[in-house]
N, C-alpha and C. Protein backbone atom coordinates (compact mmCIF):
# COMPACT_ATOMS: atom_id res chain seq x y z
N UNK A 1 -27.43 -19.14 4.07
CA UNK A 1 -26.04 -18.76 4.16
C UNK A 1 -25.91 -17.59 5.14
N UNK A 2 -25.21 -17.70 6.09
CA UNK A 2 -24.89 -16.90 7.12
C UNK A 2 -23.66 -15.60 6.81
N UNK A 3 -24.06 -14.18 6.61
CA UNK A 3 -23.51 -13.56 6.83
C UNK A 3 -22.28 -13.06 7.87
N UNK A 4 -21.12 -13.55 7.84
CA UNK A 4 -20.25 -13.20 9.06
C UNK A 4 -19.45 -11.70 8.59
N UNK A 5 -20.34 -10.68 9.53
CA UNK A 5 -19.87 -9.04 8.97
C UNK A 5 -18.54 -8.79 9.48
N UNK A 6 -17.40 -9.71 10.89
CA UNK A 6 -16.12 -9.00 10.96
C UNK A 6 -15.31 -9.68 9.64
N UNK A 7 -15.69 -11.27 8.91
CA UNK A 7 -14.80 -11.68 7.94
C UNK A 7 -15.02 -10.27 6.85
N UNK A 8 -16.17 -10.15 6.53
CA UNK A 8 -16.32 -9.16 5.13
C UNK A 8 -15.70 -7.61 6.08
N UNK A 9 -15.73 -6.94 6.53
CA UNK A 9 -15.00 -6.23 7.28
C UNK A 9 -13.20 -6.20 7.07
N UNK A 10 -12.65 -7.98 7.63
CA UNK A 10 -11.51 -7.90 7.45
C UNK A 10 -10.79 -7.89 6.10
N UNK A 11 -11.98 -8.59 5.27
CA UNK A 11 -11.82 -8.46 3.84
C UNK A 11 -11.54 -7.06 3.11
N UNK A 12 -12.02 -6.15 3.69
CA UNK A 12 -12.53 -5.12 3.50
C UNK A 12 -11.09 -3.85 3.51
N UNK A 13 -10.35 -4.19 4.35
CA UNK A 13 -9.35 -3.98 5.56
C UNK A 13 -8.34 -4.40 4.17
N UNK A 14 -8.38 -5.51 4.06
CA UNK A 14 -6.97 -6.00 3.26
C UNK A 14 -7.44 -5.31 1.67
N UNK A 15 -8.69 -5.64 1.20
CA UNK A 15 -8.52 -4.71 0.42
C UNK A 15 -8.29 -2.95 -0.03
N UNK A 16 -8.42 -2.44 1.20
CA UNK A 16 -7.59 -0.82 1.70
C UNK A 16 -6.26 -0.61 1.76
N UNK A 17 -5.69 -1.88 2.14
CA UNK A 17 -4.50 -2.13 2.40
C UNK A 17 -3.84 -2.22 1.21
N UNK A 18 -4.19 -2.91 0.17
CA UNK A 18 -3.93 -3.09 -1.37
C UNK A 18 -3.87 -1.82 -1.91
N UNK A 19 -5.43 -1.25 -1.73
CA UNK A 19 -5.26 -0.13 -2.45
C UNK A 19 -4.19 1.19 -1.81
N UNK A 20 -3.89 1.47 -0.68
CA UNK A 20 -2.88 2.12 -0.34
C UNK A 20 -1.83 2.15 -0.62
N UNK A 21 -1.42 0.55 -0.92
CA UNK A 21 0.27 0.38 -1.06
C UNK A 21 0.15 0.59 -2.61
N UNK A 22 -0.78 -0.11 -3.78
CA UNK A 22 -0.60 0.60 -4.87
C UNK A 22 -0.60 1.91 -5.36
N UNK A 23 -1.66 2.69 -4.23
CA UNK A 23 -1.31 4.13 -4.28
C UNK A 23 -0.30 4.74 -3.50
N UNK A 24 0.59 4.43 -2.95
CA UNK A 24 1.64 4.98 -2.53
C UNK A 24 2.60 4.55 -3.72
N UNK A 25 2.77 3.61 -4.24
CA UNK A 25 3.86 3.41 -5.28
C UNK A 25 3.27 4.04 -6.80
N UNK A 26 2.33 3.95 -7.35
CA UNK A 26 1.68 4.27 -8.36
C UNK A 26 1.04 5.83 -8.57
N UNK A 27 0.92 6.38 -7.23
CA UNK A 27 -0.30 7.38 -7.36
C UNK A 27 0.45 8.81 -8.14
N UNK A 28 2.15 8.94 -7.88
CA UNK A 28 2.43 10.09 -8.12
C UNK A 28 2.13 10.39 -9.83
N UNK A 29 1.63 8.81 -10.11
CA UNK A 29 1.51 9.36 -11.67
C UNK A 29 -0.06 9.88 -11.87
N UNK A 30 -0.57 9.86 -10.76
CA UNK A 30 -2.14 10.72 -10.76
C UNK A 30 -1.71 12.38 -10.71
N UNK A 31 -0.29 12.77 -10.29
CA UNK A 31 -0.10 14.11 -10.18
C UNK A 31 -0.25 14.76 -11.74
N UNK A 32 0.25 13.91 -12.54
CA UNK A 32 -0.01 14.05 -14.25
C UNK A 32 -1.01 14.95 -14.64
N UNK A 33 -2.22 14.41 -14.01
CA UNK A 33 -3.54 14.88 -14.28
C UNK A 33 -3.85 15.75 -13.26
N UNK A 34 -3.56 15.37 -12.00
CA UNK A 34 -3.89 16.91 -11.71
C UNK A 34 -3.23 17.09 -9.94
N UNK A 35 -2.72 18.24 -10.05
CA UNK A 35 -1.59 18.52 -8.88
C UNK A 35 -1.55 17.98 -7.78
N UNK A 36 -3.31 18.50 -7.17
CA UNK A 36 -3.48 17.88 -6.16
C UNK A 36 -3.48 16.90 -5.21
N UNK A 37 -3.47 15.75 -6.51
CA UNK A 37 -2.97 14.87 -5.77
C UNK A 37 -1.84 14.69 -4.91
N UNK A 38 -0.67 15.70 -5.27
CA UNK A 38 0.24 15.62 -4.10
C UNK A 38 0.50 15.76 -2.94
N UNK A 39 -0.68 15.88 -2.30
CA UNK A 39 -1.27 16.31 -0.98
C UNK A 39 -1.66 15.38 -0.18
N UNK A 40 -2.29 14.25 -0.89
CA UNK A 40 -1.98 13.16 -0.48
C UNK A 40 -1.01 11.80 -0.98
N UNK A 41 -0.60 12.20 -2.07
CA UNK A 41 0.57 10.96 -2.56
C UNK A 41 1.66 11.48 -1.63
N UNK A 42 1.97 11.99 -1.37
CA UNK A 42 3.76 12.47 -0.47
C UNK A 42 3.67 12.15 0.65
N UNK A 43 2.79 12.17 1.73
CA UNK A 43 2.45 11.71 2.99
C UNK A 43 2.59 10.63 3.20
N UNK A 44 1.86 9.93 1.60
CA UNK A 44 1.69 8.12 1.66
C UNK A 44 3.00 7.22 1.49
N UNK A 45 3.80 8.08 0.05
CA UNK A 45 5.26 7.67 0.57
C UNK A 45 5.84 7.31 1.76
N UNK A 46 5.84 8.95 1.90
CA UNK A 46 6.71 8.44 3.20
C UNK A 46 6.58 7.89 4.80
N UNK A 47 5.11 7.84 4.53
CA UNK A 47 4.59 6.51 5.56
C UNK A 47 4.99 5.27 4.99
N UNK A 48 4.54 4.97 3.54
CA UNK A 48 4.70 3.76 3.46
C UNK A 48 6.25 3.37 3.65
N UNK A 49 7.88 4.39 3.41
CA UNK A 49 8.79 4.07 3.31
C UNK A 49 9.30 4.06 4.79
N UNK A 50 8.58 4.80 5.93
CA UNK A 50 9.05 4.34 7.20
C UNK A 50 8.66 3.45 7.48
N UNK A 51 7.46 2.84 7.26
CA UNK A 51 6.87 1.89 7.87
C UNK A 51 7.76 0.36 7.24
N UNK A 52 8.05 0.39 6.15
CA UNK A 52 9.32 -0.52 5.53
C UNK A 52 10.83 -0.39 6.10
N UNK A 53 11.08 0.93 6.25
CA UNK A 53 12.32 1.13 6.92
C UNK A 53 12.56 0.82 8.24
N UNK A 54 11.91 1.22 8.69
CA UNK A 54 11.39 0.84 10.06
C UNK A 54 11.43 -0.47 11.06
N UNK A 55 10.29 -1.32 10.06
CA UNK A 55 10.53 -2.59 10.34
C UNK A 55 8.90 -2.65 11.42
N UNK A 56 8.26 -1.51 11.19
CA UNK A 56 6.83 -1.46 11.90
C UNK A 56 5.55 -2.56 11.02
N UNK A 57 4.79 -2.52 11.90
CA UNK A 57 3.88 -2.92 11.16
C UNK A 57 2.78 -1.77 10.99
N UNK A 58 2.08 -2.02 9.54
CA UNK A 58 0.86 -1.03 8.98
C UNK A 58 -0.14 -1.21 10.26
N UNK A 59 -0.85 -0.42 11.01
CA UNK A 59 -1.91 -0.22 12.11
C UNK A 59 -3.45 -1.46 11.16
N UNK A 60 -3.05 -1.13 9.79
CA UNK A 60 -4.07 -2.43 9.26
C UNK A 60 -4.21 -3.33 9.21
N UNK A 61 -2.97 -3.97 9.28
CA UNK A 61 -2.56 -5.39 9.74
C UNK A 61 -2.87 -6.05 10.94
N UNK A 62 -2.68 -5.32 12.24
CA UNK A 62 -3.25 -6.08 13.22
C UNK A 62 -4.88 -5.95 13.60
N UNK A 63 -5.34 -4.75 12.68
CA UNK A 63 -6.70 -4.72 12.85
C UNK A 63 -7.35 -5.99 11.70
N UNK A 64 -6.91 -5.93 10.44
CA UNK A 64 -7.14 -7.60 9.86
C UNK A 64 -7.23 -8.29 10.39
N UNK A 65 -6.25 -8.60 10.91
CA UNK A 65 -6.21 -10.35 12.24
C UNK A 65 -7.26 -10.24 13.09
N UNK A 66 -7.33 -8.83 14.03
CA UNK A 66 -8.56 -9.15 14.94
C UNK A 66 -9.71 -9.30 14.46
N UNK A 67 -9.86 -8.98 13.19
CA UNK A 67 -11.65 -8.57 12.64
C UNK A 67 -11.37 -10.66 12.46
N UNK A 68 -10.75 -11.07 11.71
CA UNK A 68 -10.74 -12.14 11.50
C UNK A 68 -10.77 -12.92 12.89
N UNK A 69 -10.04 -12.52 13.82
CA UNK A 69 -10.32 -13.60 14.75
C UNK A 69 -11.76 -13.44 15.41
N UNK A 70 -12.25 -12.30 15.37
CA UNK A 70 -13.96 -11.94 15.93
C UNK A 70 -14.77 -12.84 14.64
N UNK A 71 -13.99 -12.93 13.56
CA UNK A 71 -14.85 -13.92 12.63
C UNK A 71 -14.87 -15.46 12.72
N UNK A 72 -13.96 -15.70 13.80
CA UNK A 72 -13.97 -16.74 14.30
C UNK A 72 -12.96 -18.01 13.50
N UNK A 73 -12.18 -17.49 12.76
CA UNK A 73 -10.85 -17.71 11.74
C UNK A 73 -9.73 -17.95 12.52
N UNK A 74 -8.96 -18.82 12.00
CA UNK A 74 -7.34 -19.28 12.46
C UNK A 74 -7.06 -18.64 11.47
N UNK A 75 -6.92 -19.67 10.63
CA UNK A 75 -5.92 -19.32 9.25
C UNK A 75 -6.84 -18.78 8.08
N UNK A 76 -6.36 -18.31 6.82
CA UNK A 76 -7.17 -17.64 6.04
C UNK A 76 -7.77 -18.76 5.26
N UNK A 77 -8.86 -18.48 4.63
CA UNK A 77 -9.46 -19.46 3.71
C UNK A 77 -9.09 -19.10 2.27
N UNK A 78 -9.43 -20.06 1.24
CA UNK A 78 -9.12 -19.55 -0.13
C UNK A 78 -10.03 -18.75 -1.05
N UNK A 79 -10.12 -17.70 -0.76
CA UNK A 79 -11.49 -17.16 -1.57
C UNK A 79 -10.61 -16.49 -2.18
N UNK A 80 -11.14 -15.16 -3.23
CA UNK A 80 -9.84 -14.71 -4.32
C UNK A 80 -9.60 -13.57 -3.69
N UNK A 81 -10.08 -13.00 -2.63
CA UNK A 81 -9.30 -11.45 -1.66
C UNK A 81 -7.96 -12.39 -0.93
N UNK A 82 -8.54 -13.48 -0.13
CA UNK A 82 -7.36 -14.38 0.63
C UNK A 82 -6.08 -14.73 -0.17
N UNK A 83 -6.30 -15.32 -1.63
CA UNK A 83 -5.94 -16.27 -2.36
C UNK A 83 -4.65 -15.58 -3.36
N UNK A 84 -5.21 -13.97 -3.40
CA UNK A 84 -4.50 -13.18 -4.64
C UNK A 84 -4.09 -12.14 -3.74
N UNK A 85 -4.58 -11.28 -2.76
CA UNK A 85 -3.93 -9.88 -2.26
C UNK A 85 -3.05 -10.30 -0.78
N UNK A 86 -3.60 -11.25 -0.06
CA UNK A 86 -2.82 -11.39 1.09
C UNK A 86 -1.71 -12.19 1.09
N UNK A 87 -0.86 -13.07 0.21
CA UNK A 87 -0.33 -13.14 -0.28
C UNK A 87 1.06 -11.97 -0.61
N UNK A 88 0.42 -10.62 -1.37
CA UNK A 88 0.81 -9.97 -1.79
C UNK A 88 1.35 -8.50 -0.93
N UNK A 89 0.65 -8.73 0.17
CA UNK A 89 0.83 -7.59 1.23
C UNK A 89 1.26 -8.50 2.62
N UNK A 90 1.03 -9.78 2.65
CA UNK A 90 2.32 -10.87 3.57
C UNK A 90 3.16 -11.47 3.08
N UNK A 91 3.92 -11.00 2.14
CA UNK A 91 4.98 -12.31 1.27
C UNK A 91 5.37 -13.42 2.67
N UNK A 92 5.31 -14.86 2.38
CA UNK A 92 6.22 -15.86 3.28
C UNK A 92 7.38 -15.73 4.00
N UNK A 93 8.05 -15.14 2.80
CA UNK A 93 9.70 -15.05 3.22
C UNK A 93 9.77 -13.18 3.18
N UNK A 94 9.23 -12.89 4.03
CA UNK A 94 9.49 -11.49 3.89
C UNK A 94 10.45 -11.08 5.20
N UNK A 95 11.76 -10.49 4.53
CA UNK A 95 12.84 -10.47 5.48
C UNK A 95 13.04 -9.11 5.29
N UNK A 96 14.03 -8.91 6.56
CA UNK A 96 14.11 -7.24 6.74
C UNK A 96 14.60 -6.86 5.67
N UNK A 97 16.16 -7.45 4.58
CA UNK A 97 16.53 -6.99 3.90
C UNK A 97 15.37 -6.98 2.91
N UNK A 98 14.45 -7.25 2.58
CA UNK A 98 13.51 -7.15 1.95
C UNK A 98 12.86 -6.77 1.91
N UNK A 99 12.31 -5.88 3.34
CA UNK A 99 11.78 -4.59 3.62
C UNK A 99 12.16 -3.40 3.28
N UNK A 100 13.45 -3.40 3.40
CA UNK A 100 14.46 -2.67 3.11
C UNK A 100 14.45 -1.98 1.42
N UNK A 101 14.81 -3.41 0.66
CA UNK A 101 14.40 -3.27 -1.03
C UNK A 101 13.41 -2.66 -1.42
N UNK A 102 11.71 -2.97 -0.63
CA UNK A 102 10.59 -2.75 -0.92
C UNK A 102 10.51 -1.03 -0.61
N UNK A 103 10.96 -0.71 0.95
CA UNK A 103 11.19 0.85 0.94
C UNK A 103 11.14 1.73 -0.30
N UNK A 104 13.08 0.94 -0.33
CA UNK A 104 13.54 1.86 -1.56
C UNK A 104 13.41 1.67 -3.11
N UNK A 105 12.55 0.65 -3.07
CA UNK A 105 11.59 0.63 -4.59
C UNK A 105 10.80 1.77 -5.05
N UNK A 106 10.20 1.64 -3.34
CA UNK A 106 9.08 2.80 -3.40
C UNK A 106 9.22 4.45 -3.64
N UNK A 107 10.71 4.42 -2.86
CA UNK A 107 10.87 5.85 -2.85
C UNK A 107 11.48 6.20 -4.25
N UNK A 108 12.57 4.70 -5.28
CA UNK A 108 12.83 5.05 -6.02
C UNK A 108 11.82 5.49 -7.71
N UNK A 109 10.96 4.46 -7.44
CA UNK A 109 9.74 4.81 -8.47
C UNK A 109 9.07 6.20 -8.35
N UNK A 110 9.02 6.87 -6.89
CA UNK A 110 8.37 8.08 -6.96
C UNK A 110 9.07 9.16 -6.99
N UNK A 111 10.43 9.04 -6.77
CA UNK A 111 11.69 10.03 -7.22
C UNK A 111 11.85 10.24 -8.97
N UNK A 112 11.40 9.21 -9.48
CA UNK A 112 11.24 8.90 -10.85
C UNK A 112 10.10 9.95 -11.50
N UNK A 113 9.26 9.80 -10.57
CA UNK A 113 8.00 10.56 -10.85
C UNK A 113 8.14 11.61 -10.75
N UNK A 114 8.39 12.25 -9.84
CA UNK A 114 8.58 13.36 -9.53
C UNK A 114 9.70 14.24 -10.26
N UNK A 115 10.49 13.37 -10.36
CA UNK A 115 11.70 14.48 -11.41
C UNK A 115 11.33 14.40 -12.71
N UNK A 116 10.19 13.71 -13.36
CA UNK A 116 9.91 13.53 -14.59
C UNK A 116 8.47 14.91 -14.85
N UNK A 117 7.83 14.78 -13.53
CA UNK A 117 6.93 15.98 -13.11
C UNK A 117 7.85 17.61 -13.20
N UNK A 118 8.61 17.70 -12.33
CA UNK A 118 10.10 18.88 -12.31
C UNK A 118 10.20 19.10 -13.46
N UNK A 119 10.49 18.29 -14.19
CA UNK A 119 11.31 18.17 -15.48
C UNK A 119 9.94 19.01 -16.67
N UNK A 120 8.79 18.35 -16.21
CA UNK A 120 7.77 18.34 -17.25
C UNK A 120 7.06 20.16 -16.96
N UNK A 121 7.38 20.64 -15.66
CA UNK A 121 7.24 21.61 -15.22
C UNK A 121 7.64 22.81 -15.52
N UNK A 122 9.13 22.26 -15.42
CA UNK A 122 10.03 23.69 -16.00
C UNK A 122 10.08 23.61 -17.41
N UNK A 123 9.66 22.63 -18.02
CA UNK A 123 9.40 23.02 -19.67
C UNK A 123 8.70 23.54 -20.14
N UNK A 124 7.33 23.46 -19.37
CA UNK A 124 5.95 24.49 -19.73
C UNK A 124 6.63 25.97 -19.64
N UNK A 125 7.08 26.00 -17.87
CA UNK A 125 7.65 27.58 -18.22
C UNK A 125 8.40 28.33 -19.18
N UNK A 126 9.16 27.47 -19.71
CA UNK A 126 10.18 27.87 -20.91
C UNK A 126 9.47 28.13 -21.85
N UNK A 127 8.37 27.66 -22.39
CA UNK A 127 7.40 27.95 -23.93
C UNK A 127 7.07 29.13 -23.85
């Protein structure tokens, strides 16, 4: 069985890609445990919400495709990185107004977070 290192590479790529966008929507609840994280969750927002607003593409995306086309790939195959995450970070029908939604999902879940953080903040001081 032949090792092809740009497919596991591009594999590699989409799974970064996963984990970014869940940590840009998810991560501010790592601030919970401990502050720092906001140092890098706030940056990631609001990359991830221009890059939706925008209408850009993630710099990971076209590096995916090339690692895949150096792997010598058209279309994706069905393995469970192909099958379950790309899918999930290319929806089919992904339209601007839908970029749009996805933005302000993002910014609205971490506005959530964050005022629940505020909130959880100025109560310590009060004790």
């Amino acid at each position: 069985m032949e090792i092809n290192v740009y497919r596991l590479l591009a594999d590699a790529v989409v799974c970064l890609h996963m984990a970014f966008v869940l940590f840009a929507v998810f991560g501010g609840l790592l601030a919970f445990w401990r502050r720092a994280w906001l140092w890098l969750h706030i940056p990631a927002v609001v990359w991830a919400a221009f890059v939706e607003f925008s209408g850009w593409i993630c710099p990971l995306t076209p590096l995916e495709h090339w690692l895949r086309s150096q792997a010598g790939e058209d279309a994706y195959s069905a393995d469970f990185i192909e099958h379950y995450l790309i899918p999930l970070l290319y929806p089919a029908h992904l339209t601007r107004g839908l970029q749009i939604a996805l933005g302000g999902g993002v910014l609205a879940i971490n506005a959530a977070v964050y005022a629940r953080l505020v909130q959880r903040r100025r109560r310590g001081k009060h004790s």
